[in-house]
N, C-alpha and C. Protein backbone atom coordinates (compact mmCIF):
# COMPACT_ATOMS: atom_id res chain seq x y z
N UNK A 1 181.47 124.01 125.90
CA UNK A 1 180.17 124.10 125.26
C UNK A 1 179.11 123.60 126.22
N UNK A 2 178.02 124.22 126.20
CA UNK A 2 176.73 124.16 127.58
C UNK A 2 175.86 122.92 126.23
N UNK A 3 175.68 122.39 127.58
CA UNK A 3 174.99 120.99 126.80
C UNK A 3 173.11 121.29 126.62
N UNK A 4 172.72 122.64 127.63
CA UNK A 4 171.62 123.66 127.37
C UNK A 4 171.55 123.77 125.89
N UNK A 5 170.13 123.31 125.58
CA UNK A 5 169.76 124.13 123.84
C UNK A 5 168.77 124.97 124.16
N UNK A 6 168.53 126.39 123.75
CA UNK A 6 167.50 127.33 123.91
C UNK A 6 167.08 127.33 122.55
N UNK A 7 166.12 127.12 121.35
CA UNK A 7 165.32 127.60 120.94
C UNK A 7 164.55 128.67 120.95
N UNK A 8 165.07 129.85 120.27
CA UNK A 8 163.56 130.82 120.14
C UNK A 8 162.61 130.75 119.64
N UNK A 9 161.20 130.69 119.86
CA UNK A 9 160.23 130.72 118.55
C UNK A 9 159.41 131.36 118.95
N UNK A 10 159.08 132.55 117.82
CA UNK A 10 157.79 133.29 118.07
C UNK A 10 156.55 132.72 118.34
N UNK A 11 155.40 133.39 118.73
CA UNK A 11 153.77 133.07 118.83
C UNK A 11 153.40 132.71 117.07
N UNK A 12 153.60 133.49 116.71
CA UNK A 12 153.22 133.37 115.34
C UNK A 12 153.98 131.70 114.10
N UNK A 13 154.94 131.76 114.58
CA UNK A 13 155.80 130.42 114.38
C UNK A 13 155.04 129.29 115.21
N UNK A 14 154.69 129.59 115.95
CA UNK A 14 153.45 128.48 117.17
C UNK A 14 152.10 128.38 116.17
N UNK A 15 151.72 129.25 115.76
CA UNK A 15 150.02 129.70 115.63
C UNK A 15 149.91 128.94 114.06
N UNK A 16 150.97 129.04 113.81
CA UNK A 16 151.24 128.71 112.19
C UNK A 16 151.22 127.32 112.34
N UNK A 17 151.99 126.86 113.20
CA UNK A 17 152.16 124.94 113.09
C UNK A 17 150.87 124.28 113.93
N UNK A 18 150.38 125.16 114.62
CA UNK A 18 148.77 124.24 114.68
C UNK A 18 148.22 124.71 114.41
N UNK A 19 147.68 125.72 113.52
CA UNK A 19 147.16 125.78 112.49
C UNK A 19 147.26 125.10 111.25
N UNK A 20 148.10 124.48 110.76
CA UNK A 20 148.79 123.49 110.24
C UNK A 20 148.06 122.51 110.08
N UNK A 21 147.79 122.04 111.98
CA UNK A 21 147.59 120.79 112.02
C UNK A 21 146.44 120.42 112.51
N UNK A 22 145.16 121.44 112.68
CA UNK A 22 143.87 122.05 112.79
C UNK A 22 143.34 122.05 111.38
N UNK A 23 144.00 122.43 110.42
CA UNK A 23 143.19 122.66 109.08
C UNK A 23 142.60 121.74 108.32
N UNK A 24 143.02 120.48 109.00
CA UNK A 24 141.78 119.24 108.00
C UNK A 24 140.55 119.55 108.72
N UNK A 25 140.78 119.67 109.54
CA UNK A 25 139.26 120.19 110.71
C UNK A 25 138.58 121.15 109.89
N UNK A 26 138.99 121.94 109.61
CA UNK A 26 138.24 123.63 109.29
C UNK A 26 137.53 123.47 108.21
N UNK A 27 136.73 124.17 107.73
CA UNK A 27 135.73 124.45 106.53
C UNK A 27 135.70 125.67 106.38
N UNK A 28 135.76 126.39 105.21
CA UNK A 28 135.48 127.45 105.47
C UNK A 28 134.26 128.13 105.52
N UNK A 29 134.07 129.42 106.21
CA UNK A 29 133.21 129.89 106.82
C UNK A 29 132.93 131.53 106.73
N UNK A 30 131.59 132.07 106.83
CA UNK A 30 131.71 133.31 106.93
C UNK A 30 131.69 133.98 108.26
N UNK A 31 131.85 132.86 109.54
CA UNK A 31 131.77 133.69 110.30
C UNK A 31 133.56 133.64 111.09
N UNK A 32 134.10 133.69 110.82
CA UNK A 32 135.57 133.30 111.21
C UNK A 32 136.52 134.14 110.17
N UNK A 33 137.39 134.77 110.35
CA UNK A 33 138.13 135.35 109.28
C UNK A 33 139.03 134.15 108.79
N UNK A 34 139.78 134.71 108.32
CA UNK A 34 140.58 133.45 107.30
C UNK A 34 142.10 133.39 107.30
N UNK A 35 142.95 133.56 108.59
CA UNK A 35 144.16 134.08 109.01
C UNK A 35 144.72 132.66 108.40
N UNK A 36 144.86 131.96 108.20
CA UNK A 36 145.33 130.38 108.23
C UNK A 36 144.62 129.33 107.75
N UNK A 37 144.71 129.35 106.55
CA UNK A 37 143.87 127.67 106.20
C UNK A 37 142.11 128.00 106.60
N UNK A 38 141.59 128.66 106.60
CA UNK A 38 140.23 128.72 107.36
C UNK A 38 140.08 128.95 108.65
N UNK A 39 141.02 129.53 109.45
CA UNK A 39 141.68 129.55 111.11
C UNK A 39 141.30 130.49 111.05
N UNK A 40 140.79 131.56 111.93
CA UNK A 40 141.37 132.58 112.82
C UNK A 40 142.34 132.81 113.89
N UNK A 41 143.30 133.11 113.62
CA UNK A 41 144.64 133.34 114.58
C UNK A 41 144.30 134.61 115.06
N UNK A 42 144.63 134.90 116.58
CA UNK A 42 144.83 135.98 117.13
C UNK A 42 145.77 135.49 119.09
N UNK A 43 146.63 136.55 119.01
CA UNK A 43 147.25 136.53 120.33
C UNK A 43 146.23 137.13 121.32
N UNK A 44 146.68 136.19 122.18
CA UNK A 44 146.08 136.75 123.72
C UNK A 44 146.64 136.60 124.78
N UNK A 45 145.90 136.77 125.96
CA UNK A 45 146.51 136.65 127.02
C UNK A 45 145.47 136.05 128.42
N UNK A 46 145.66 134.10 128.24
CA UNK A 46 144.94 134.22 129.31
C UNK A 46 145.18 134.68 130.83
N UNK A 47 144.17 135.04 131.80
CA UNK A 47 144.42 135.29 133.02
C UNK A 47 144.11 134.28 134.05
N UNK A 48 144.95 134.05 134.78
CA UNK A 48 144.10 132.92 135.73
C UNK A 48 144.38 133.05 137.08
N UNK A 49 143.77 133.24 137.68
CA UNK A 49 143.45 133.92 139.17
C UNK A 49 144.54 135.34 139.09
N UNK A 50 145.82 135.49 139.40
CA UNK A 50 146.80 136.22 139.46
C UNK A 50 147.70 136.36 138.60
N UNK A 51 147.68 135.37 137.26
CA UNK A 51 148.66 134.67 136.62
C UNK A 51 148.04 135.10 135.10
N UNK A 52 149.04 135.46 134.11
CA UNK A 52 148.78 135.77 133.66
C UNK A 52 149.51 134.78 132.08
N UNK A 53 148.90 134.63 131.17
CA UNK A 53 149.57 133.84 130.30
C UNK A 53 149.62 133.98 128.69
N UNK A 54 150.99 134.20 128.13
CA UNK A 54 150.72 134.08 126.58
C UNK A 54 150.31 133.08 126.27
N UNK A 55 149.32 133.30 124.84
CA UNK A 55 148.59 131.94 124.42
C UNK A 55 148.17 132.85 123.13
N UNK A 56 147.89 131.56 122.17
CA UNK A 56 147.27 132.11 121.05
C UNK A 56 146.23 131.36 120.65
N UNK A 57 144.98 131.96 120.50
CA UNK A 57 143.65 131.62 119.64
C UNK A 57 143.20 131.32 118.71
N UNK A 58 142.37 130.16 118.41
CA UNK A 58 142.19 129.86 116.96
C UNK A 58 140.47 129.62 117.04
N UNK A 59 140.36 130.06 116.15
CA UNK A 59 138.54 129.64 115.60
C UNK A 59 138.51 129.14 114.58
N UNK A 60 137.30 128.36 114.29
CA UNK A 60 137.22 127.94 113.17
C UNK A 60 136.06 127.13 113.09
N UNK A 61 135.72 127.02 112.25
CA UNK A 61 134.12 125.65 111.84
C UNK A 61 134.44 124.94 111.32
N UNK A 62 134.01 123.65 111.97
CA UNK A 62 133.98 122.09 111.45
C UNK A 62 132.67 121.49 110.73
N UNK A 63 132.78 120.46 110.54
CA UNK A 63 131.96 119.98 109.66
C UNK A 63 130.77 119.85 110.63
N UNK A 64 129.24 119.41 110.10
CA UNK A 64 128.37 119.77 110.62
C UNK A 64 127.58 120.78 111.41
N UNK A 65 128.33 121.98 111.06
CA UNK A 65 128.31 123.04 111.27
C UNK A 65 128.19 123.50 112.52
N UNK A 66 129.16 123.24 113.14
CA UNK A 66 129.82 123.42 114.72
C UNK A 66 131.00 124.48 114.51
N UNK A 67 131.49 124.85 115.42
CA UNK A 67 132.82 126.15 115.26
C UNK A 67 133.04 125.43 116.58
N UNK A 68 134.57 126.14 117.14
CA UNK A 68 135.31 125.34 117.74
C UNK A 68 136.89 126.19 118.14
N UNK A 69 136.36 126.91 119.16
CA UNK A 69 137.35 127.85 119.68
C UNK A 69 138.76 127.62 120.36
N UNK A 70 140.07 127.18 120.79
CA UNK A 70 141.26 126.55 121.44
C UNK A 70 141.77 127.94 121.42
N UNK A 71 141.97 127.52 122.84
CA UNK A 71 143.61 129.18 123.18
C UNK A 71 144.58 127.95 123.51
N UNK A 72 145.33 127.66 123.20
CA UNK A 72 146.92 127.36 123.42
C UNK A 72 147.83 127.99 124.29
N UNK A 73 148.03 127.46 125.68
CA UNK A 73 149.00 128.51 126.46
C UNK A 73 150.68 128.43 125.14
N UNK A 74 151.41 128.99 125.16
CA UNK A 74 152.58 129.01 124.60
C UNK A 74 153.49 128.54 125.52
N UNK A 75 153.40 128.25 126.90
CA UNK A 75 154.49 127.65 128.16
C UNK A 75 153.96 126.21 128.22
N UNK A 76 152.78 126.17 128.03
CA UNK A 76 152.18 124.40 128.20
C UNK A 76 152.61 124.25 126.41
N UNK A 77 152.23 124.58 125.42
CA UNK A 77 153.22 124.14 124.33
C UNK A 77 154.47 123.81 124.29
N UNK A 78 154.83 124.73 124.28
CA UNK A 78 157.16 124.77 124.43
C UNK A 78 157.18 123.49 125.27
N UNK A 79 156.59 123.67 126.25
CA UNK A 79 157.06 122.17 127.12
C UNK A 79 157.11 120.96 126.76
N UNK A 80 156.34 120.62 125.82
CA UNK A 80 156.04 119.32 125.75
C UNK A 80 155.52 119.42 123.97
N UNK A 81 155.70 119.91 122.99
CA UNK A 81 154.87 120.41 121.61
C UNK A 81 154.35 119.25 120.95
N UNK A 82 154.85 117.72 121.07
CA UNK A 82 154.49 116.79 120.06
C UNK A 82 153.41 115.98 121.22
N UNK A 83 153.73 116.07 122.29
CA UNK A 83 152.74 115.91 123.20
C UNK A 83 150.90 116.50 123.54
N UNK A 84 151.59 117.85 123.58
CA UNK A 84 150.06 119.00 123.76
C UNK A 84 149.71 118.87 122.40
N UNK A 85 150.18 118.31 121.08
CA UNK A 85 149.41 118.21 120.02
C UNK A 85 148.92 117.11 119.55
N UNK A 86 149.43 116.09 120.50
CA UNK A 86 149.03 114.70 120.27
C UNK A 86 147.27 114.69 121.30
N UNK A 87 147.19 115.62 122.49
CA UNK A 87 145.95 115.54 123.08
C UNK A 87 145.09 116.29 122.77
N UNK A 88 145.76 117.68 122.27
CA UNK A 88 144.80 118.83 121.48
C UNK A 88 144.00 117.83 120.29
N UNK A 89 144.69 117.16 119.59
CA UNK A 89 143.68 116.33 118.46
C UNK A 89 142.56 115.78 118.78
N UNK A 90 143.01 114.82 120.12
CA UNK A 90 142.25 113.48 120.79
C UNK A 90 141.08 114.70 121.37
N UNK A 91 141.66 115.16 121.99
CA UNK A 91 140.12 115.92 122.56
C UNK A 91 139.17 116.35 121.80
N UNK A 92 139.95 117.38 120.89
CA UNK A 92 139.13 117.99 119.96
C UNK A 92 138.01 116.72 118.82
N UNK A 93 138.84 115.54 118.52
CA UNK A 93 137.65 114.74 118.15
C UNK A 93 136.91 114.11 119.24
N UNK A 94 137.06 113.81 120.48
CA UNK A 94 136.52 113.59 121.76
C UNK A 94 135.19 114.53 122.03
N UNK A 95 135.34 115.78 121.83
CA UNK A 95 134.59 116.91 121.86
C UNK A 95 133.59 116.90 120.91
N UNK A 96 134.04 116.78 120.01
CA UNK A 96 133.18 116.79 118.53
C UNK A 96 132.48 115.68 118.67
N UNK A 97 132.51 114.21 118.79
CA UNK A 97 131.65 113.19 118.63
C UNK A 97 130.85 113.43 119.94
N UNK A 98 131.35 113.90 121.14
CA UNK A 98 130.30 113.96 122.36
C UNK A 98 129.46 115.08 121.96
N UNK A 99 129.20 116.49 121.26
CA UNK A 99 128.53 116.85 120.51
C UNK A 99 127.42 116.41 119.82
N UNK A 100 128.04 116.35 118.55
CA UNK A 100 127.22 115.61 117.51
C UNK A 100 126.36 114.16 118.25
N UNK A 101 126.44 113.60 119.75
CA UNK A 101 125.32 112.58 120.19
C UNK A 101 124.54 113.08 120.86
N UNK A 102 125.01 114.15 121.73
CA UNK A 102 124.01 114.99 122.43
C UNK A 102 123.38 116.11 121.43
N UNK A 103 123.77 115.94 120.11
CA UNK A 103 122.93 116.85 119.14
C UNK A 103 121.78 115.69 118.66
N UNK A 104 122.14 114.81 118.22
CA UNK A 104 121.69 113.40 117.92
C UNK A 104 120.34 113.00 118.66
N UNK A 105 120.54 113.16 120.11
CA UNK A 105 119.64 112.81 121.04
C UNK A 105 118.86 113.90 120.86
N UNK A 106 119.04 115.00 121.32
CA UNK A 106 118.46 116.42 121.34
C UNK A 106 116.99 116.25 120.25
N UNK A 107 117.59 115.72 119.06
CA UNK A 107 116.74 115.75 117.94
C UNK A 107 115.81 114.70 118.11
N UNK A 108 116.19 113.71 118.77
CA UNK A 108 114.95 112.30 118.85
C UNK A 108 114.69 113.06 120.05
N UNK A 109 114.87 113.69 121.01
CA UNK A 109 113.79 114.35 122.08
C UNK A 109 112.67 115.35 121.70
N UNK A 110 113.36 115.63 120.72
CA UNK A 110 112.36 116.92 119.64
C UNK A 110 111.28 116.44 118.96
N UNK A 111 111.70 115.51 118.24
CA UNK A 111 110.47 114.36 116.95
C UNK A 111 109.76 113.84 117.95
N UNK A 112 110.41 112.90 119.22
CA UNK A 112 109.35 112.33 120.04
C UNK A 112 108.33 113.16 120.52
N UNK A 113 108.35 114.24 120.83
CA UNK A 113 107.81 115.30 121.81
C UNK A 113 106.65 115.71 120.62
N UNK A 114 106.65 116.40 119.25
CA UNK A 114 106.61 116.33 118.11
C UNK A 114 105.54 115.40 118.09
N UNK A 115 105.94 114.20 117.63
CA UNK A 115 105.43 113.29 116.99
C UNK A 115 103.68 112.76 118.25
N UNK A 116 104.04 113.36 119.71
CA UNK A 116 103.09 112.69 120.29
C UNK A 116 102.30 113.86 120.43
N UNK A 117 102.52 115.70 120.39
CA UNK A 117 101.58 116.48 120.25
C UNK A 117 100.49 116.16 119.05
N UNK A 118 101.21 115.42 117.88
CA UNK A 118 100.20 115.26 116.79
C UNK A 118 99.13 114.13 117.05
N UNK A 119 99.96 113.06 117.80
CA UNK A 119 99.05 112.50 117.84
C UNK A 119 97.56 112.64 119.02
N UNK A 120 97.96 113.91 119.79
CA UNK A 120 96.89 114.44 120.81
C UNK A 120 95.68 114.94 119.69
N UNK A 121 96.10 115.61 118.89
CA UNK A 121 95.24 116.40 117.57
C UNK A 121 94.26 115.50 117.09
């Protein structure tokens, strides 16, 4: 007996379990179809220089009305799955709060700017 374990698992068996684990994230939305929990799932194929890669896509909108696109290679998954989903999380709220401060700021650059045309008047 080969001490080798192969696992098969489809894209769709992939797309399904982080989608899964994406869906407290999601809201639903009209601009995103609704493949999963409020997800959009779709296969693709990224390219990178010569190289070419299965991966699958997810969209979706989060709260404060941001959307929030991830392709997933399927070879950087398989490799490592409790791993690439332990950093896919961290980033994705990493992403989202560096957002929402540079949205934050954006808006006190706006009122200030704002607030001192009126007072030219």
């Amino acid at each position: 007996m080969s001490s080798n374990l192969f696992i098969t698992v489809e894209h769709r068996q992939v797309a399904s379990f982080i989608a899964s684990k994406l869906a407290p994230l999601a809201v639903p939305s009209n601009q995103v179809r609704n493949d999963l929990s409020n997800i959009q799932v779709d296969p693709v194929l990224v390219v990178e220089h010569y190289d070419e890669h299965p991966a699958v896509q997810f969209k979706l909108d989060v709260a404060d009305g941001m959307g929030l696109e991830v392709r997933v290679k399927l070879a950087e998954f398989a490799a490592n799955p409790a791993g690439y989903m332990r950093d896919l999380l961290e980033n994705v709220q990493g992403i989202r709060f560096a957002a929402l401060q540079r949205r934050n700021d954006r808006r006190a650059e706006v009122a200030q700017v704002y607030r001192q045309m009126e007072a030219v008047r």
